[in-house]
C-alpha atoms as a PDB file:
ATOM      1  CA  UNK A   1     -76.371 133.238 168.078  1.00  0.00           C
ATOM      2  CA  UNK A   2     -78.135 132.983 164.801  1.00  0.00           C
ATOM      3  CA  UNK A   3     -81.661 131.115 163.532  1.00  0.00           C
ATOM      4  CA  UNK A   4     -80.076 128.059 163.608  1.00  0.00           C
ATOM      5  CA  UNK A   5     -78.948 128.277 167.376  1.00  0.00           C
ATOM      6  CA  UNK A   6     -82.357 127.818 167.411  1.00  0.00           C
ATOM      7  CA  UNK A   7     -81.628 123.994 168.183  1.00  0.00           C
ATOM      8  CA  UNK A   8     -79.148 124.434 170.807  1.00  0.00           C
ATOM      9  CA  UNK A   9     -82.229 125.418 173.221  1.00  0.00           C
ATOM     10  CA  UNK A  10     -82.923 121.900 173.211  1.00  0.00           C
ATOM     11  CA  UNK A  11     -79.039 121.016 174.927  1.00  0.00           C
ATOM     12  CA  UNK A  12     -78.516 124.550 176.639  1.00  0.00           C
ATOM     13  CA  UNK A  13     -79.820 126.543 178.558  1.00  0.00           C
ATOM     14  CA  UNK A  14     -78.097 126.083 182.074  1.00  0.00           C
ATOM     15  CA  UNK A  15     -80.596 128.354 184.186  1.00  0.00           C
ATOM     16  CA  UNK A  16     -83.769 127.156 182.948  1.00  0.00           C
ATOM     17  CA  UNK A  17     -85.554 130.310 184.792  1.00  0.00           C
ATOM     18  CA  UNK A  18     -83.924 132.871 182.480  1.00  0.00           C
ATOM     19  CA  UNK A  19     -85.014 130.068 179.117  1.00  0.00           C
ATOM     20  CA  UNK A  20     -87.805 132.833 177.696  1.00  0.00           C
ATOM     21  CA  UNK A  21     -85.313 136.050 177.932  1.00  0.00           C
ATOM     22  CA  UNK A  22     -82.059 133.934 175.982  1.00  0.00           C
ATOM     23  CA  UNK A  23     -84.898 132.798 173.888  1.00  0.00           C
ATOM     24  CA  UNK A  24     -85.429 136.912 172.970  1.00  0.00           C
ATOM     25  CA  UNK A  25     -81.527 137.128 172.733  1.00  0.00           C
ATOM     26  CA  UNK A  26     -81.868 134.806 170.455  1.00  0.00           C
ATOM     27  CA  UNK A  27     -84.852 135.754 168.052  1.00  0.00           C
ATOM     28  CA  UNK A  28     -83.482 139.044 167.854  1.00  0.00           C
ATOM     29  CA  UNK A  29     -80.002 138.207 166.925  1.00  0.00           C
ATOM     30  CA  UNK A  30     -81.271 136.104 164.269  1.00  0.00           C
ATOM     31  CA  UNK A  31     -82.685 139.009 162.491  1.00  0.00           C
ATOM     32  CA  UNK A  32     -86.337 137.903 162.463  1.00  0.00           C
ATOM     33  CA  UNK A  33     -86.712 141.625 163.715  1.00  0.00           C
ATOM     34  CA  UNK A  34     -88.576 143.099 166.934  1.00  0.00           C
ATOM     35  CA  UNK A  35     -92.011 143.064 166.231  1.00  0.00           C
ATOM     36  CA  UNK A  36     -92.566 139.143 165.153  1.00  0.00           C
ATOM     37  CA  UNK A  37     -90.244 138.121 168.004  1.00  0.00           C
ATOM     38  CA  UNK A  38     -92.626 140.068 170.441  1.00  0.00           C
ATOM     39  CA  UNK A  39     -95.405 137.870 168.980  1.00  0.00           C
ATOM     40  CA  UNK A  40     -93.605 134.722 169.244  1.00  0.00           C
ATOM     41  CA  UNK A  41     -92.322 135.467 172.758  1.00  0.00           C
ATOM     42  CA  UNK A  42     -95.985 136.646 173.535  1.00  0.00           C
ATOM     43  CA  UNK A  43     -97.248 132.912 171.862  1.00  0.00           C
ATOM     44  CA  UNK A  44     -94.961 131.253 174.096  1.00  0.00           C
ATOM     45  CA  UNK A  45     -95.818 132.313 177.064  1.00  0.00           C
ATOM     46  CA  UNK A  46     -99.855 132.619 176.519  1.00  0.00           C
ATOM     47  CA  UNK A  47     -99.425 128.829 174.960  1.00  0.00           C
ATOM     48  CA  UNK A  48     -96.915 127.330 177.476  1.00  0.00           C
ATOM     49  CA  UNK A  49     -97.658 125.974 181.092  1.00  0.00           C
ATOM     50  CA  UNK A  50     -94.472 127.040 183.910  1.00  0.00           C
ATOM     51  CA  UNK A  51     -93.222 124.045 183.661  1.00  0.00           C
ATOM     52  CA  UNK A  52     -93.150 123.651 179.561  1.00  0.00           C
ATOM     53  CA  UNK A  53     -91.054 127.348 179.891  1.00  0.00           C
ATOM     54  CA  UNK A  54     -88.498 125.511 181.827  1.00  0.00           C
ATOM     55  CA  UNK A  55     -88.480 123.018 179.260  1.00  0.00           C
ATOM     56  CA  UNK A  56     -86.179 123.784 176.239  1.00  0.00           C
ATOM     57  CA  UNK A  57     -87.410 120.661 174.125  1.00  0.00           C
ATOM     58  CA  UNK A  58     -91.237 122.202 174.916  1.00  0.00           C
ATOM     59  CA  UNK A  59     -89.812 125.587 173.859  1.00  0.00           C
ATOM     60  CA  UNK A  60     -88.233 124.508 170.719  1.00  0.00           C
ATOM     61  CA  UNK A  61     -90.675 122.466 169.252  1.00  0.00           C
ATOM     62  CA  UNK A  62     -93.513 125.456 169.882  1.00  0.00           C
ATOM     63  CA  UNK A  63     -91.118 127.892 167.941  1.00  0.00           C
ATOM     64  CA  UNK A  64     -90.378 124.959 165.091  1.00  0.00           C
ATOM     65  CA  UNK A  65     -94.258 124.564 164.714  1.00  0.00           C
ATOM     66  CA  UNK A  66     -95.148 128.705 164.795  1.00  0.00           C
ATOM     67  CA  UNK A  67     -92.074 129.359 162.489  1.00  0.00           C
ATOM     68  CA  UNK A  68     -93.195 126.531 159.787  1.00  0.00           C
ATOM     69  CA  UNK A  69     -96.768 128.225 159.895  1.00  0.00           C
ATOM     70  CA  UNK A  70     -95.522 131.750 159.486  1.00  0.00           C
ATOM     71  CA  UNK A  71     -93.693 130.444 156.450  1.00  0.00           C
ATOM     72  CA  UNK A  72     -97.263 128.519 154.908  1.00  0.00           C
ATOM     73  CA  UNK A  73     -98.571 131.994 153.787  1.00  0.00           C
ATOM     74  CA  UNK A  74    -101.739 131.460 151.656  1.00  0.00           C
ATOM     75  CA  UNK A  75    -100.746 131.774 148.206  1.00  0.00           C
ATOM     76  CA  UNK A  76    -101.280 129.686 144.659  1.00  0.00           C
ATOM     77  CA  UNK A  77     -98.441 127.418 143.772  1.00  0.00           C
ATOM     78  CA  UNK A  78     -96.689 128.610 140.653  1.00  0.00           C
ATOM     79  CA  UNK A  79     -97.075 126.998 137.514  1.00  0.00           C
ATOM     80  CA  UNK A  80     -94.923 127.972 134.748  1.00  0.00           C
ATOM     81  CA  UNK A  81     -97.284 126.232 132.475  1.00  0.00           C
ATOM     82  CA  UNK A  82    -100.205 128.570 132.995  1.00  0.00           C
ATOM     83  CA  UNK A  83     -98.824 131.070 130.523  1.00  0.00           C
ATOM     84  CA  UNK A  84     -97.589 131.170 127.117  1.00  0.00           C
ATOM     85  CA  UNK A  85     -95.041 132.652 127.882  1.00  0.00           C
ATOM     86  CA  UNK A  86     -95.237 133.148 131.501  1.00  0.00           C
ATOM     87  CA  UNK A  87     -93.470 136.523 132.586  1.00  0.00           C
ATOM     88  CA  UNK A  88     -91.320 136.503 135.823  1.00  0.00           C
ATOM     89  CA  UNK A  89     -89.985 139.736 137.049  1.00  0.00           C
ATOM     90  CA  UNK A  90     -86.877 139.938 139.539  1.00  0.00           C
ATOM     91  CA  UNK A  91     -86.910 143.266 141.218  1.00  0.00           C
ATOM     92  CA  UNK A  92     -84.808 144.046 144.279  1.00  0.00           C
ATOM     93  CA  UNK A  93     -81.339 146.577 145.057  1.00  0.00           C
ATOM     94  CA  UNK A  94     -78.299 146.306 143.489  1.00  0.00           C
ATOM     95  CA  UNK A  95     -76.166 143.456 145.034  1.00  0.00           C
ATOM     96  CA  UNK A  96     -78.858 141.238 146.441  1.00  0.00           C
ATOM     97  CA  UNK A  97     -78.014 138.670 143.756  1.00  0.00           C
ATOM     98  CA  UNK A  98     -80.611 139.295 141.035  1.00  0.00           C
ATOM     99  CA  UNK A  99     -78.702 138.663 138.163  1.00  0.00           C
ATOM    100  CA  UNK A 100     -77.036 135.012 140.080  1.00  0.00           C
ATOM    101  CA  UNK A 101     -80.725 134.276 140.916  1.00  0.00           C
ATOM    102  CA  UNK A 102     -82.329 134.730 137.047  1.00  0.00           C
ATOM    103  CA  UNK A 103     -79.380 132.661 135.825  1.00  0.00           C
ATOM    104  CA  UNK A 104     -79.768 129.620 138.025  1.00  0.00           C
ATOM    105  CA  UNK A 105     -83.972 129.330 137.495  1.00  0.00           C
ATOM    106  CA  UNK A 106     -83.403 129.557 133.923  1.00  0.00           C
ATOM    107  CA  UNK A 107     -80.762 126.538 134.317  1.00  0.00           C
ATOM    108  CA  UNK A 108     -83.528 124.473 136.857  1.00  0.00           C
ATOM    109  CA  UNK A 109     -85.984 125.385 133.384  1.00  0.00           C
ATOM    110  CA  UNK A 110     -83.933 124.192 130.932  1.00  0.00           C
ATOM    111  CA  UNK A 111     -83.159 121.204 132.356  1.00  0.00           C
ATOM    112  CA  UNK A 112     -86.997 120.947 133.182  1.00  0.00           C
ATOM    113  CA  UNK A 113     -87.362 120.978 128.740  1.00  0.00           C
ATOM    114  CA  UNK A 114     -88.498 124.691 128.823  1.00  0.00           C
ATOM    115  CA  UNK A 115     -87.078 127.438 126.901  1.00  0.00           C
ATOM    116  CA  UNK A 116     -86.208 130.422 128.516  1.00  0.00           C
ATOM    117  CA  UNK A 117     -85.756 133.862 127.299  1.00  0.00           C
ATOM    118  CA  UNK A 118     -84.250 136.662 129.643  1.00  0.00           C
ATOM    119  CA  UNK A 119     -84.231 140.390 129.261  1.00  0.00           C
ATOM    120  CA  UNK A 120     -82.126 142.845 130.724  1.00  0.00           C
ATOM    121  CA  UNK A 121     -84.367 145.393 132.067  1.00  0.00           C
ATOM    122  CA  UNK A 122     -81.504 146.504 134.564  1.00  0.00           C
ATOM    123  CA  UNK A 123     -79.659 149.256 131.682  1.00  0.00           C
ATOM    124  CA  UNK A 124     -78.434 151.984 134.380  1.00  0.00           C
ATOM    125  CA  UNK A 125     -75.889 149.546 136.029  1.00  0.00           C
ATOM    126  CA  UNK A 126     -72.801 149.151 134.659  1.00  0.00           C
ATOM    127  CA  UNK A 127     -71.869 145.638 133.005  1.00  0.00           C
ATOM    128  CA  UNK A 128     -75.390 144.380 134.215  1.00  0.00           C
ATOM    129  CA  UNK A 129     -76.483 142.997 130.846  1.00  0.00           C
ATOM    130  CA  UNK A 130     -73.129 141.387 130.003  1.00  0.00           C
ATOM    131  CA  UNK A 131     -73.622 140.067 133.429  1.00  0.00           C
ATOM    132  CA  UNK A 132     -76.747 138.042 131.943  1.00  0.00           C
ATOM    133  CA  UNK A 133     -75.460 137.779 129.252  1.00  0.00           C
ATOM    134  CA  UNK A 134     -72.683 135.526 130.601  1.00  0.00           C
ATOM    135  CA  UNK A 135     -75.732 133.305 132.259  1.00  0.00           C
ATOM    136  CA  UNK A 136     -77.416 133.457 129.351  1.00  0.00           C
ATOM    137  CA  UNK A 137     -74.544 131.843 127.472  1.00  0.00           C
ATOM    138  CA  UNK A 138     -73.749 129.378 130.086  1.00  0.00           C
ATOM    139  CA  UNK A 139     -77.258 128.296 130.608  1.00  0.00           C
ATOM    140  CA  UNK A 140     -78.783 128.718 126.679  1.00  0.00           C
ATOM    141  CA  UNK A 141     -80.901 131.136 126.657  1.00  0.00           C
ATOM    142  CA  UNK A 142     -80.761 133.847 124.593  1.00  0.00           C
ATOM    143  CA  UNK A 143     -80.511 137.738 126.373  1.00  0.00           C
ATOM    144  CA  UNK A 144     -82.679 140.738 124.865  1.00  0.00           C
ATOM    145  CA  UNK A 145     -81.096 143.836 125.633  1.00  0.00           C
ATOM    146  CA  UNK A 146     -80.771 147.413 125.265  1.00  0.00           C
ATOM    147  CA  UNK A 147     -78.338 150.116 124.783  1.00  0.00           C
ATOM    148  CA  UNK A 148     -76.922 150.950 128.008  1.00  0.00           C
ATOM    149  CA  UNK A 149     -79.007 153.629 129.792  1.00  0.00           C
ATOM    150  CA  UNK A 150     -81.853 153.022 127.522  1.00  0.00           C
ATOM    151  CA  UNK A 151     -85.807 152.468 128.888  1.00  0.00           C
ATOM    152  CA  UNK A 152     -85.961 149.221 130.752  1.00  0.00           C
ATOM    153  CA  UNK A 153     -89.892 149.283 129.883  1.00  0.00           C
ATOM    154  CA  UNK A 154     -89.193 148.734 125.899  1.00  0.00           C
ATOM    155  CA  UNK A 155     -86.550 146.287 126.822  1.00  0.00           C
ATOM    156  CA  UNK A 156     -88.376 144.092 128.720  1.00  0.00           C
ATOM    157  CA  UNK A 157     -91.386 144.861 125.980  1.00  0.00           C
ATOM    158  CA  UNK A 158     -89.208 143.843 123.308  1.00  0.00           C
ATOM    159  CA  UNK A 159     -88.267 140.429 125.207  1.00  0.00           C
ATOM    160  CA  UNK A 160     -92.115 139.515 125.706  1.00  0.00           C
ATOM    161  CA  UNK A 161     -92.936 140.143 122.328  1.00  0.00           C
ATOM    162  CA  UNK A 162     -90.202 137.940 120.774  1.00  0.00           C
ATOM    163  CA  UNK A 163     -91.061 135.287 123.665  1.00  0.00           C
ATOM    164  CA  UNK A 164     -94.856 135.624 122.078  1.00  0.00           C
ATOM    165  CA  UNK A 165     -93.862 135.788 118.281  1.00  0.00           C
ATOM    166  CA  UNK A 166     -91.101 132.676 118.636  1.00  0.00           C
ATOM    167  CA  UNK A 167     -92.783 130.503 121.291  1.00  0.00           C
ATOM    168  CA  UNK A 168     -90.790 130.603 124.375  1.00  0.00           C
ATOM    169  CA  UNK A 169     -92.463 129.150 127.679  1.00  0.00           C
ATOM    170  CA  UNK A 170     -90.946 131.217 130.168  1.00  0.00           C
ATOM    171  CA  UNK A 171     -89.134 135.389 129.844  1.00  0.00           C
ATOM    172  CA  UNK A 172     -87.297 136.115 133.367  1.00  0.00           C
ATOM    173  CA  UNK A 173     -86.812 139.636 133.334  1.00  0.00           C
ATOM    174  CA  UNK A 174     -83.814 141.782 135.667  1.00  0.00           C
ATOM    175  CA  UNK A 175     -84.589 145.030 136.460  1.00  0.00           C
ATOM    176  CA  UNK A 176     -83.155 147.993 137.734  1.00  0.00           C
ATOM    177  CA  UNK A 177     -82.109 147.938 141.288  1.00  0.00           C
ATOM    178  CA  UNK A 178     -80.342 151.464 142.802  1.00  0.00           C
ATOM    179  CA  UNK A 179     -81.279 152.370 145.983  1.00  0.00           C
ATOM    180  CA  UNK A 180     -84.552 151.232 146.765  1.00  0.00           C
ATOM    181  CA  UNK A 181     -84.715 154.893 149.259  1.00  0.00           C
ATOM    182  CA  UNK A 182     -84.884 156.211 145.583  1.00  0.00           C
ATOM    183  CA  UNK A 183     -88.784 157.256 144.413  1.00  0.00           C
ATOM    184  CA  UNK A 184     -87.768 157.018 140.836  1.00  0.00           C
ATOM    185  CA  UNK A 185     -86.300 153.517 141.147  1.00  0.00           C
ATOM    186  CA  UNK A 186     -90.256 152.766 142.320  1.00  0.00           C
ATOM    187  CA  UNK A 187     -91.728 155.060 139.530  1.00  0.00           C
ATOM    188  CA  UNK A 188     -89.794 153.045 137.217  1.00  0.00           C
ATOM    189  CA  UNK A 189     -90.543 149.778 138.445  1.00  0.00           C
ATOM    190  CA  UNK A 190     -94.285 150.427 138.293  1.00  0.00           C
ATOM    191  CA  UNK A 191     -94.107 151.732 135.099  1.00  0.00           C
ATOM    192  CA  UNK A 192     -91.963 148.014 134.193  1.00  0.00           C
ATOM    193  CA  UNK A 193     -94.972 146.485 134.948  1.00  0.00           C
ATOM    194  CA  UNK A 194     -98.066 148.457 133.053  1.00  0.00           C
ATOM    195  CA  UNK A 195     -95.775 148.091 129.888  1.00  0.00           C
ATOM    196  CA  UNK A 196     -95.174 144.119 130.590  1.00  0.00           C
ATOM    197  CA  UNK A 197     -98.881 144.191 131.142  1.00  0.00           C
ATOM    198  CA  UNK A 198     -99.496 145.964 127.487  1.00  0.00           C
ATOM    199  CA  UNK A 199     -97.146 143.118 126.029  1.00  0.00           C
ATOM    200  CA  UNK A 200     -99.096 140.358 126.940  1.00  0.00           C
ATOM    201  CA  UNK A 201    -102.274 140.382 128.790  1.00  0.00           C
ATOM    202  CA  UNK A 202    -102.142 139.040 132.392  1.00  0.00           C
ATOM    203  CA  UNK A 203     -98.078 139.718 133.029  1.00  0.00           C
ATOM    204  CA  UNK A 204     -96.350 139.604 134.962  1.00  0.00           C
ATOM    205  CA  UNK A 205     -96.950 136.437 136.054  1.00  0.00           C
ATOM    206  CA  UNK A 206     -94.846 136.145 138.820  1.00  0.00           C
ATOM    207  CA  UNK A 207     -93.145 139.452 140.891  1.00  0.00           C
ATOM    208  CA  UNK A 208     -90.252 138.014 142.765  1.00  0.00           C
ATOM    209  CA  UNK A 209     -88.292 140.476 145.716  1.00  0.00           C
ATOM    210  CA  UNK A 210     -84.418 139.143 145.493  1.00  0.00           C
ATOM    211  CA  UNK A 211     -83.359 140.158 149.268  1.00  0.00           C
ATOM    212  CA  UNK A 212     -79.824 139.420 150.433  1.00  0.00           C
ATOM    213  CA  UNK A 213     -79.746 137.368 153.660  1.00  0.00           C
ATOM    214  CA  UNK A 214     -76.747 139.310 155.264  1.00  0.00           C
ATOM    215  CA  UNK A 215     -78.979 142.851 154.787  1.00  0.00           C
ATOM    216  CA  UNK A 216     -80.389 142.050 158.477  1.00  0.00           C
ATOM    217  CA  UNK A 217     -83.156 144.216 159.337  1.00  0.00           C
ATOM    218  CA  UNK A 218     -82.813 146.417 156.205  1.00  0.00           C
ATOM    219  CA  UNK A 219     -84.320 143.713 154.602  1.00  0.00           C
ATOM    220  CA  UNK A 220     -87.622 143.991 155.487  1.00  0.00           C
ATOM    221  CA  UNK A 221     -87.696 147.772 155.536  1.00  0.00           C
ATOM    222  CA  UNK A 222     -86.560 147.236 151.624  1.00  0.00           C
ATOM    223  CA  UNK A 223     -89.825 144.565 151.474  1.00  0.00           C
ATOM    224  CA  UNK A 224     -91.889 147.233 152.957  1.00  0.00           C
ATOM    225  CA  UNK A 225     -91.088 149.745 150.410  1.00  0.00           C
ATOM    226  CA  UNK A 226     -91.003 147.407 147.321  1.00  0.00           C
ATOM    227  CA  UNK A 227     -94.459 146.287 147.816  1.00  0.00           C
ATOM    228  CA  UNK A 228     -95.615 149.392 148.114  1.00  0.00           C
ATOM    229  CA  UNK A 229     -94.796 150.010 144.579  1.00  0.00           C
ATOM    230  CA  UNK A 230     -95.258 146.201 143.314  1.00  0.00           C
ATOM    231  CA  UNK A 231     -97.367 143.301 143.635  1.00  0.00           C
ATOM    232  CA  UNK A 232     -94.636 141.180 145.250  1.00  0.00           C
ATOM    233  CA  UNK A 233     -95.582 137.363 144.850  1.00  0.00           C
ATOM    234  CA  UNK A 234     -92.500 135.657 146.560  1.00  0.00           C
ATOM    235  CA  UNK A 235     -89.256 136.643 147.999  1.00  0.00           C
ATOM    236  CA  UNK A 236     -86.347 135.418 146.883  1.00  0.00           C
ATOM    237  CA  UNK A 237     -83.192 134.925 150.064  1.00  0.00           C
ATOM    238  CA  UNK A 238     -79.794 134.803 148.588  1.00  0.00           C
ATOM    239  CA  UNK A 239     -76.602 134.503 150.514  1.00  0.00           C
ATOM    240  CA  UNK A 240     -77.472 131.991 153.010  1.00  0.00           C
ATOM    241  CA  UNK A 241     -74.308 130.964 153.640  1.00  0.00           C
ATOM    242  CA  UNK A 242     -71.421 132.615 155.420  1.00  0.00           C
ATOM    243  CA  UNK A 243     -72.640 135.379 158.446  1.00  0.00           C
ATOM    244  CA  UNK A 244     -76.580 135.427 156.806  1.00  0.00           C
ATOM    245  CA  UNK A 245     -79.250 134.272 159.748  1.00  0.00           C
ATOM    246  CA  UNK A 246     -82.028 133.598 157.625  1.00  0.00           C
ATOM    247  CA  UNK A 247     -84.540 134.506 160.398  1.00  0.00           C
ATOM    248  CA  UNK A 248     -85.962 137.812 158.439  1.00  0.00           C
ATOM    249  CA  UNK A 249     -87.667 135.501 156.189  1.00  0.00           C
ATOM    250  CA  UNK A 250     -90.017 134.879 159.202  1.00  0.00           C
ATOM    251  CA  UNK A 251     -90.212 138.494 159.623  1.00  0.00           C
ATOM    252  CA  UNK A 252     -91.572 139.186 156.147  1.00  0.00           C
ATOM    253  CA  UNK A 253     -93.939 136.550 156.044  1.00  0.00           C
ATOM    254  CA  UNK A 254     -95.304 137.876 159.269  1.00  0.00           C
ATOM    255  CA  UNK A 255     -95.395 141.339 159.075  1.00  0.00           C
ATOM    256  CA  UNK A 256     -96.186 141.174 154.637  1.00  0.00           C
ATOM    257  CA  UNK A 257     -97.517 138.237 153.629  1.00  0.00           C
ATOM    258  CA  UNK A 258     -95.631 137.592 151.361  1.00  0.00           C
ATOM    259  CA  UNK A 259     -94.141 133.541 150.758  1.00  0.00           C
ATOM    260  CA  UNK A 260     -90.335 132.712 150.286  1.00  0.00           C
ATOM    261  CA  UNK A 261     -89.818 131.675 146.538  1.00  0.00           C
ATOM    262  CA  UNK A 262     -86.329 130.284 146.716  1.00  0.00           C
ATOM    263  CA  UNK A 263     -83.611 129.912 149.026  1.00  0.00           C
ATOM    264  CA  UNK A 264     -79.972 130.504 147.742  1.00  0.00           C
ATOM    265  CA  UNK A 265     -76.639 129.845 148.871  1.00  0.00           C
ATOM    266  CA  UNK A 266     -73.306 129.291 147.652  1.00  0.00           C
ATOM    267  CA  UNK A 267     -73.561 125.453 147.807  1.00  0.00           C
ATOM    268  CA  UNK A 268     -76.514 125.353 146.010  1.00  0.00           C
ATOM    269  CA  UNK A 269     -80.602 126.806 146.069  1.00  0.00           C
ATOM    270  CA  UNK A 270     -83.808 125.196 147.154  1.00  0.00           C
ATOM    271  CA  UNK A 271     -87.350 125.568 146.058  1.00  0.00           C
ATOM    272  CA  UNK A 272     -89.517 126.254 149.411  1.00  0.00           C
ATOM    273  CA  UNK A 273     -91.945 124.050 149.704  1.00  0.00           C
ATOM    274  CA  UNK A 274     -95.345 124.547 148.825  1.00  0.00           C
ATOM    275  CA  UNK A 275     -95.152 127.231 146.605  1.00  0.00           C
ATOM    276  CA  UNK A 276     -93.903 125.847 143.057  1.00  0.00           C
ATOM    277  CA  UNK A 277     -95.843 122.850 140.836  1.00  0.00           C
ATOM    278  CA  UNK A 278     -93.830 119.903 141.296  1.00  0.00           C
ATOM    279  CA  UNK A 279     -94.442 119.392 137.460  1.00  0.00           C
ATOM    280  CA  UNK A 280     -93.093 123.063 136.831  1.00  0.00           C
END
C-alpha cells in the first residue's frame, strides 16, 4: 500500500485491534520514512481515545489534518514580481526531471505575459543543454549556454546579465546534477550561487530541490545533503505517477523544513498551495 491507501482505512481494516500497527505498514510503505511515521504513530495514540483507535474514520481524518499541517511549513509565498529579473535555480541529481520541470514553469510564465530566459548551467551532462534547448524552443524562451564542459558559474552569469541588460522578468537556471554523494557537485553548486549573487544583488531568488518521487527514501537523504550546501526554498516532486508514493514529501517537510514547490506528473503539474502569488 502506498500514501493514497491512506483512504482505504476508512472501508478496511477487518480487525480493528491491530488498526494502529497496519496504520505503520502503511506509513512506511508509503515512503514518508521511519522517523516522521514514529511521530505520527506517537500523535495518534497520545491524541486518540481507545475507542477513536478502533475507529478508522477517527484515524484517517487525524492523519489528513497532521499531514496537511506538516505540508503548511512557514515560508513567504513567491512572487515572481519582486525581482527584476527574479533568479530561480533548479538544483537536484541527474534524472529527477530538472530539465522537464524548468521547461514547463517557463510555459505556466509565458502564458502568465512574462518573459523567460533560461540558462544551462548543467555543461558536464551530455545533450543537457540541447535538452533545454528543445524547451526553450517549444516554449519561447531563448537558452544561454556554454561550451560543453565549460564553468556553469559564467554560464549562468552570462544569462543574468543579459536578463538585466534586455529586461527579462524571470532567468530559470539548470544546473549540474551528478551524484549528489559527490563533494564537488556541492562545491560547485555553492560556488553557482556566490557568482549568481555577484550578477545581480539579492539572487537567487528562489533555490528549488527537483526530487524524483520513485527515489523512496533516497530522497530525503539527497534533501539532507543538498541543503547542506544550499539554501533550499522549495522542493520540487516529479514523477507522481506510475509506482511514486508521494509520502516523502511529508518526510522532508518534517524532518527539513522545507515547503513543496510543485507537484509533477505525467498528466500534468500543480502549484501547492500556499506557496506561490496567485497573481505570479
Amino acid at each position: 500500500m502506498g500514501f493514497a491507501a491512506w483512504a482505504t482505512l476508512r472501508w478496511q481494516a477487518r480487525d480493528r485491534s491491530n488498526l494502529v500497527e497496519e496504520i505503520e505498514k502503511v506509513l512506511l510503505s508509503a515512503d514518508i520514512g521511519v522517523r516522521t511515521s514514529q511521530k505520527l504513530l506517537d500523535e495518534i495514540r497520545a491524541s486518540l481515545g481507545r475507542r477513536e483507535l478502533a475507529d478508522p474514520t477517527a484515524v484517517w481524518t487525524h492523519l489528513r489534518k497532521r499531514s496537511i499541517e506538516f505540508l503548511r511549513v512557514d515560508a513567504p509565498k513567491i512572487d515572481f514580481a519582486s525581482a527584476k529579473p527574479f533568479v530561480l535555480l533548479t538544483i537536484g541529481v541527474n534524472g529527477s526531471g530538472k530539465t522537464t520541470t524548468i521547461g514547463k514553469l517557463a510555459s505556466k510564465l509565458k502564458a502568465e505575459g512574462k518573459s523567460v530566459l533560461l540558462a544551462a548551467g548543467d555543461t558536464f551532462r551530455a545533450a543537457a543543454t540541447e535538452q533545454l534547448e528543445v524547451w526553450g524552443s517549444r516554449v519561447g524562451a531563448p537558452v544561454v549556454r556554454g561550451k560543453e564542459g565549460s564553468d556553469p558559474s559564467s554560464v549562468i552569469f552570462e544569462g543574468v546579465k543579459r536578463a538585466t541588460k534586455e529586461g527579462f522578468d524571470v532567468v530559470i537556471a539548470d544546473t549540474a546534477g551528478r551524484l549528489h554523494t559527490k563533494a564537488n557537485l556541492m562545491e560547485e553548486l555553492q560556488k553557482v550561487r556566490r557568482v549568481v549573487g555577484k550578477a545581480l544583488e539579492g539572487a537567487p531568488h528562489e533555490t528549488w530541490l527537483v526530487i524524483d518521487a520513485t527515489s523512496g527514501q533516497n530522497a530525503i537523504a539527497q534533501a539532507q545533503i543538498f541543503t547542506q550546501a544550499m539554501s533550499v526554498t522549495g522542493i520540487v516532486l516529479t514523477k507522481l505517477d506510475g509506482t511514486a508514493k508521494g509520502g516523502v514529501i511529508l518526510g522532508i517537510a518534517d524532518q527539513l523544513g522545507i515547503p513543496c514547490a510543485i507537484s509533477v506528473s505525467a498528466s500534468g503539474w500543480r502549484i501547492c498551495a500556499n506557496l506561490i502569488q496567485k497573481n505570479s
